[in-house]
Protein backbone atom coordinates (compact mmCIF):
# COMPACT_ATOMS: atom_id res chain seq x y z
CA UNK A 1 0.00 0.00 0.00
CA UNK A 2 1.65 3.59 -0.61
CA UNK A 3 0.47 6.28 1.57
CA UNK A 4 1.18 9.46 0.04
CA UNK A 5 2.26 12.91 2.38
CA UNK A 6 -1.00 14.01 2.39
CA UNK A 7 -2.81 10.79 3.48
CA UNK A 8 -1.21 10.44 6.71
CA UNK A 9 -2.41 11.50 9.81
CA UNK A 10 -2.15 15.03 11.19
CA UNK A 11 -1.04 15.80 7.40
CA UNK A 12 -3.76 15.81 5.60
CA UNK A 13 -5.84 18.99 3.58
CA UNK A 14 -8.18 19.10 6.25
CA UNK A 15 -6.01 21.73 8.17
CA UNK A 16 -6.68 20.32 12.01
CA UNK A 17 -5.83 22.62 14.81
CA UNK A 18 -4.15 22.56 18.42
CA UNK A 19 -5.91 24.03 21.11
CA UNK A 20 -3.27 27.08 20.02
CA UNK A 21 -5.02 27.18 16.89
CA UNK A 22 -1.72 26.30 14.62
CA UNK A 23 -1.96 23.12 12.60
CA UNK A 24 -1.37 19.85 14.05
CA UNK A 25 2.34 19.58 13.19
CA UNK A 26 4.48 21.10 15.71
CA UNK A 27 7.05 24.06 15.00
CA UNK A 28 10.84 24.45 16.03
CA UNK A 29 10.42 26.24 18.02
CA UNK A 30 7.51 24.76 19.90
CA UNK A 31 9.89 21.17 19.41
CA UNK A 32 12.59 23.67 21.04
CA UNK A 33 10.16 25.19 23.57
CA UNK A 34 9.58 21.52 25.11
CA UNK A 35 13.13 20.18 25.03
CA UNK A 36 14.28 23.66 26.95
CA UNK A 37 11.33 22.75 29.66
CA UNK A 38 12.47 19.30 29.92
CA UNK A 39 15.91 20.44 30.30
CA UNK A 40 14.74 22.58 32.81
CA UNK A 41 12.59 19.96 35.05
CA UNK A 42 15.60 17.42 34.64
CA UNK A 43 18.46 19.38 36.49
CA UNK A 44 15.37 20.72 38.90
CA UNK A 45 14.80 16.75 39.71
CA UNK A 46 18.40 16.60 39.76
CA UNK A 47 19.26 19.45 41.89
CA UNK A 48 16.56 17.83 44.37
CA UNK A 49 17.94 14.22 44.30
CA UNK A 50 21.25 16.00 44.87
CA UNK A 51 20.07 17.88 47.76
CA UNK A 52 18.24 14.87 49.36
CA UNK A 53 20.96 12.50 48.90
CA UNK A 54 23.59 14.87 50.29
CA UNK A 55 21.12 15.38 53.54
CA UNK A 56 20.91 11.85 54.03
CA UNK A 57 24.52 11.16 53.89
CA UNK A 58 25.02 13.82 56.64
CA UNK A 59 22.14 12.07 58.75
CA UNK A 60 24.03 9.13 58.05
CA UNK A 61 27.27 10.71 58.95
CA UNK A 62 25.82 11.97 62.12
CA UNK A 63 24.61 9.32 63.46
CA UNK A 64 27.55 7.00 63.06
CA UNK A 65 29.52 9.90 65.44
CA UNK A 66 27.09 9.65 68.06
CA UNK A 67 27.03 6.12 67.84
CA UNK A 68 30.52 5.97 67.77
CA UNK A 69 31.01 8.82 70.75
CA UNK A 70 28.33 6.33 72.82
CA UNK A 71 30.01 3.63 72.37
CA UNK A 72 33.56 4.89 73.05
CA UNK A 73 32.34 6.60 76.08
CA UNK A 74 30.37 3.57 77.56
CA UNK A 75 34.12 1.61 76.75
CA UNK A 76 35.08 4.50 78.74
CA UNK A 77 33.48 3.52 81.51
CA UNK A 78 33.86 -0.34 81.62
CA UNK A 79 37.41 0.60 81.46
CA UNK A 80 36.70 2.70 84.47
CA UNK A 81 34.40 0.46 86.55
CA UNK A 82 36.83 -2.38 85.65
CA UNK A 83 40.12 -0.24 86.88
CA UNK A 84 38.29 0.07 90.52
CA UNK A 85 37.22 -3.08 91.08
CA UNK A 86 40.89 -4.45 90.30
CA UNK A 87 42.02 -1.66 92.81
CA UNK A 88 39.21 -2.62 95.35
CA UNK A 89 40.01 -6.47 94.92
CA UNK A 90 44.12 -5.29 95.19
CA UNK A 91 43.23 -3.20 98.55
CA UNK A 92 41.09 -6.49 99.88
CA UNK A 93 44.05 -8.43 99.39
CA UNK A 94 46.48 -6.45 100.67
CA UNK A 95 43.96 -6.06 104.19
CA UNK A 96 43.58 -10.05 104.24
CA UNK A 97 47.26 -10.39 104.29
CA UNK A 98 47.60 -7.70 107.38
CA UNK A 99 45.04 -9.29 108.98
CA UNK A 100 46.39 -12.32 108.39
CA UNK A 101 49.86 -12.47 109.10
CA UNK A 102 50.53 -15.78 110.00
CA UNK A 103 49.16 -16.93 106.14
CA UNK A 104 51.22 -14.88 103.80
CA UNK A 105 52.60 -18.40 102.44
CA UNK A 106 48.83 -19.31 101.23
CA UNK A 107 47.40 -15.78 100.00
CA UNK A 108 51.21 -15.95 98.09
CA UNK A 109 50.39 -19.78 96.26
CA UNK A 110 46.80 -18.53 96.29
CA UNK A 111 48.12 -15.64 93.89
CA UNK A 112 50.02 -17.22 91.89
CA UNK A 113 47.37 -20.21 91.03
């Protein structure tokens, strides 16, 4: 079948119009209009993704210090609470062997066990 120029849709004689009112086949500049506005709404959408995944790195970011600082600083204190009792049990030793001083021979084996 050949289809001639003028037999094809939206080129025909019978002269349709856009809501504009120009003919059905779009301009240059209206081709040029639309790929400017698409340019447009793409580096909008990318600015935004930009922004949004640069704000959730820094959440990220953020909370990986304070989880960090937390955990460091509850170390911190283990290390701390750990430190006195090895000084408390030291001191209790140290007293049981004063008060003890006929059985410095045991609390020494005792020790070293």
């Amino acid at each position: 079948m050949n289809i001639h120029a003028d037999q094809r849709p939206a080129y025909g004689s019978d002269n349709k119009t856009s809501s504009t009112g120009s003919s059905g086949r779009s301009t240059t500049g209206d081709i040029n209009a639309d790929l400017n506005n698409l340019r447009s709404d793409f580096n909008s959408l990318k600015d935004t993704m930009t922004d949004y995944i640069s704000k959730t790195g820094t959440d990220a970011l953020d909370s990986a210090k304070k989880t960090t600082s937390d955990v460091a600083n509850k170390a911190s204190d283990l290390a701390s609470a750990a430190s006195e009792q090895a000084k408390t049990f030291a001191s209790e030793l140290e007293r049981m062997g004063r008060n003890n001083p006929s059985a410095p021979s045991q609390a020494r084996c005792w020790w070293v066990l």
